[in-house]
Protein backbone atom coordinates (compact mmCIF):
# COMPACT_ATOMS: atom_id res chain seq x y z
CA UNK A 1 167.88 21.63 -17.46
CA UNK A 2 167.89 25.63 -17.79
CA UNK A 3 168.15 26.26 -13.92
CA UNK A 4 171.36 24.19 -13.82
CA UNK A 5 172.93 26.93 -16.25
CA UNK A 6 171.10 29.78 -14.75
CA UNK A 7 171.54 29.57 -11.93
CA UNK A 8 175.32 28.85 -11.40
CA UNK A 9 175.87 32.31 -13.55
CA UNK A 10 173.72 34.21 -11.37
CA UNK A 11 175.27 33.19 -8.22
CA UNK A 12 178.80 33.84 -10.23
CA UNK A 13 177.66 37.80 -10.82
CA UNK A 14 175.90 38.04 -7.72
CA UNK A 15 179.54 37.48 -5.94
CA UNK A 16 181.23 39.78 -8.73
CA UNK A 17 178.29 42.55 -7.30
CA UNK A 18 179.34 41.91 -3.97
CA UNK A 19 183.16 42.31 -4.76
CA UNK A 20 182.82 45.14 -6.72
CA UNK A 21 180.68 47.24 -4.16
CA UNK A 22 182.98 46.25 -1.32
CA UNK A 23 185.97 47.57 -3.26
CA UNK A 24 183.89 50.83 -4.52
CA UNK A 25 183.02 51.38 -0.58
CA UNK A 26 186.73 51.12 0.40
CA UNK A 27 187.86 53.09 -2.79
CA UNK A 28 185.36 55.88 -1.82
CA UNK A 29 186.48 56.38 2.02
CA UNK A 30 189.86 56.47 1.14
CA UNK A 31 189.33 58.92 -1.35
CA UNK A 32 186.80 61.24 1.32
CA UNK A 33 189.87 60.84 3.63
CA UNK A 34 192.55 62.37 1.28
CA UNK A 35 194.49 58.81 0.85
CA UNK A 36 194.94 56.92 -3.05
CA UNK A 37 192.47 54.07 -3.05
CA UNK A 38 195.27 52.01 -4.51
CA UNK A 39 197.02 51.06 -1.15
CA UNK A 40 194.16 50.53 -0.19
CA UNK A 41 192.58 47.98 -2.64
CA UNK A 42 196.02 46.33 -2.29
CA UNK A 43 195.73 45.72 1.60
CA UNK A 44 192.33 44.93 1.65
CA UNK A 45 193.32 41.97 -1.34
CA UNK A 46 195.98 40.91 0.76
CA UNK A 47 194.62 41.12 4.40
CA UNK A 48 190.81 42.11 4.71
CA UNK A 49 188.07 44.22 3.13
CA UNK A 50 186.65 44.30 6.20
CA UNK A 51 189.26 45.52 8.18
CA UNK A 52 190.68 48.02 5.72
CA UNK A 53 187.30 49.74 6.00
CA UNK A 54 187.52 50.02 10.14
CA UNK A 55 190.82 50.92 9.85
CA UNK A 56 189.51 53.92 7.89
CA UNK A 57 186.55 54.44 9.57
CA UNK A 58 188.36 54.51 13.01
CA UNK A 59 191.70 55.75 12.09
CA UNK A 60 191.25 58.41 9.57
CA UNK A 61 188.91 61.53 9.58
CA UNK A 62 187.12 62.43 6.74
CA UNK A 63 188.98 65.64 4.62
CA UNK A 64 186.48 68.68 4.97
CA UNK A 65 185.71 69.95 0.79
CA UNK A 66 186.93 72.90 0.43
């Protein structure tokens, strides 16, 4: 059947979409807070998205553009 392909590959790049937005989100603070993302991305692979982006959000103050 066609929904037994389908449907497997759209829940496999629905994930990827979540991942990748999660990752953009935490790359994006860290950058509005003066910081590499890279550290970031790295910490939040080996501990939690999650928590790397309240640890930003609580922690660090966003950089005022100059």
């Amino acid at each position: 059947m066609l929904i037994d392909a389908v449907l497997p590959m759209f829940v496999l790049a629905l994930i990827v979409l979540i991942v990748w937005a999660v990752f953009s989100l935490i790359g994006e603070m860290a950058r509005e807070r003066g910081h590499s993302p890279w550290p970031w991305w790295l910490i939040s692979i080996a501990w939690s998205p999650i928590a790397s982006i309240v640890i930003l959000w609580l922690f660090f103050p966003v950089k005022e553009a100059e």
